[in-house]
Protein backbone atom coordinates (compact mmCIF):
# COMPACT_ATOMS: atom_id res chain seq x y z
CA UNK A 1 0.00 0.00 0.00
CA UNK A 2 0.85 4.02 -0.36
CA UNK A 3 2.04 5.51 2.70
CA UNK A 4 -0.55 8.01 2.20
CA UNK A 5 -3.12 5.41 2.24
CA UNK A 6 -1.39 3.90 5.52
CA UNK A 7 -3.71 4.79 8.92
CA UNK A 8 -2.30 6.90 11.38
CA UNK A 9 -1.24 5.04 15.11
CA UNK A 10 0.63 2.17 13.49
CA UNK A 11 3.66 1.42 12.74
CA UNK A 12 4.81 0.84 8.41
CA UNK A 13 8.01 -1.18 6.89
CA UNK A 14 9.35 1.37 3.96
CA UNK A 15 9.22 -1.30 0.73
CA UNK A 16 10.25 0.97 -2.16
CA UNK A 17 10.40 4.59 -3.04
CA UNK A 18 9.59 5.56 -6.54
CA UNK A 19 9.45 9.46 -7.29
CA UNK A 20 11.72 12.12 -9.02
CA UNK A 21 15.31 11.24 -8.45
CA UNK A 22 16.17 14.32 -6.35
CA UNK A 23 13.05 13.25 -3.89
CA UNK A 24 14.56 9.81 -3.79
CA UNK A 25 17.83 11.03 -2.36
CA UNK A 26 16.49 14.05 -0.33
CA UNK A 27 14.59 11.25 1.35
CA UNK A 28 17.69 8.66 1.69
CA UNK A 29 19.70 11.46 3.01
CA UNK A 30 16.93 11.53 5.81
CA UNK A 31 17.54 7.65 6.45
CA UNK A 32 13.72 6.81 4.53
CA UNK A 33 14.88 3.80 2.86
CA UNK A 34 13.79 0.01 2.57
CA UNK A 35 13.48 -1.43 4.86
CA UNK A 36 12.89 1.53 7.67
CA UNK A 37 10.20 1.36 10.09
CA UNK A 38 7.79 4.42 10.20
CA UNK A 39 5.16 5.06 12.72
CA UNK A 40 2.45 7.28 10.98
CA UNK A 41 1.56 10.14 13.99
CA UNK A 42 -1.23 11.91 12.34
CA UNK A 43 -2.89 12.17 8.57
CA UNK A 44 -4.84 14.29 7.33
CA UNK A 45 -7.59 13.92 4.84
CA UNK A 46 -5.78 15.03 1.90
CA UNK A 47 -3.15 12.31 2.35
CA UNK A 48 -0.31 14.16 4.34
CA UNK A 49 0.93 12.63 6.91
CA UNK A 50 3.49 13.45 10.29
CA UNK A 51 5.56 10.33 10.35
CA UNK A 52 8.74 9.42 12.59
CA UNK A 53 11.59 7.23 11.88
CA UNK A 54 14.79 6.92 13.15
CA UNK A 55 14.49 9.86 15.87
CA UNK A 56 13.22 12.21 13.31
CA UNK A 57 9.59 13.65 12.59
CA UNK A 58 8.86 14.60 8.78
CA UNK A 59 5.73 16.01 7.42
CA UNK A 60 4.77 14.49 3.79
CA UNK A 61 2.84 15.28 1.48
CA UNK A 62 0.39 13.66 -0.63
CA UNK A 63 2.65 13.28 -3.81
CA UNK A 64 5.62 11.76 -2.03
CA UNK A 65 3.79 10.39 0.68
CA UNK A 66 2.19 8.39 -2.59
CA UNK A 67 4.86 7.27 -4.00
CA UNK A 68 6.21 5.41 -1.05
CA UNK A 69 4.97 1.49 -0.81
CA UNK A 70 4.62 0.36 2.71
CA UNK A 71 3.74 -2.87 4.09
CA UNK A 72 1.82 -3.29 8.01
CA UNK A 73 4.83 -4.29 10.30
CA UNK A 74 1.97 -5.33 12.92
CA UNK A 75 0.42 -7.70 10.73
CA UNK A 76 3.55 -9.29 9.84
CA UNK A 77 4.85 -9.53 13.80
CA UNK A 78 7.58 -7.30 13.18
């Protein structure tokens, strides 16, 4: 699923990125690769999203938080 479709309380396993090139590394620069866990902390409506990873809180909005896949992490155990 999108990150922007992900629900806000729970926690998200980054799968892949795919948007411009220059969002790509902006966002790897911020450690929001593959494989990182992010716990959504509120969404709004729209599809932006607060999310935290790694000690750091980033606001998203809909086009990049849409072009990241995430899979549950609670549903998988992890």
């Amino acid at each position: 699923m999108r990150l922007c479709d992900c629900a806000a309380g729970k926690l998200y396993m980054i799968r892949t990125v795919t948007a411009e090139e220059t969002i790509v590394r902006r966002l790897e620069a911020l450690g929001l690769v593959e494989g990182t866990k992010v716990h959504i902390l509120m969404k709004k409506q729209d599809g932006s999203l607060i999310a935290a990873f790694q000690g750091t809180r980033l606001a998203l909005g809909k086009k990049i938080a849409g072009a990241i896949e995430a899979e549950d992490c609670e549903e998988h155990g992890r």
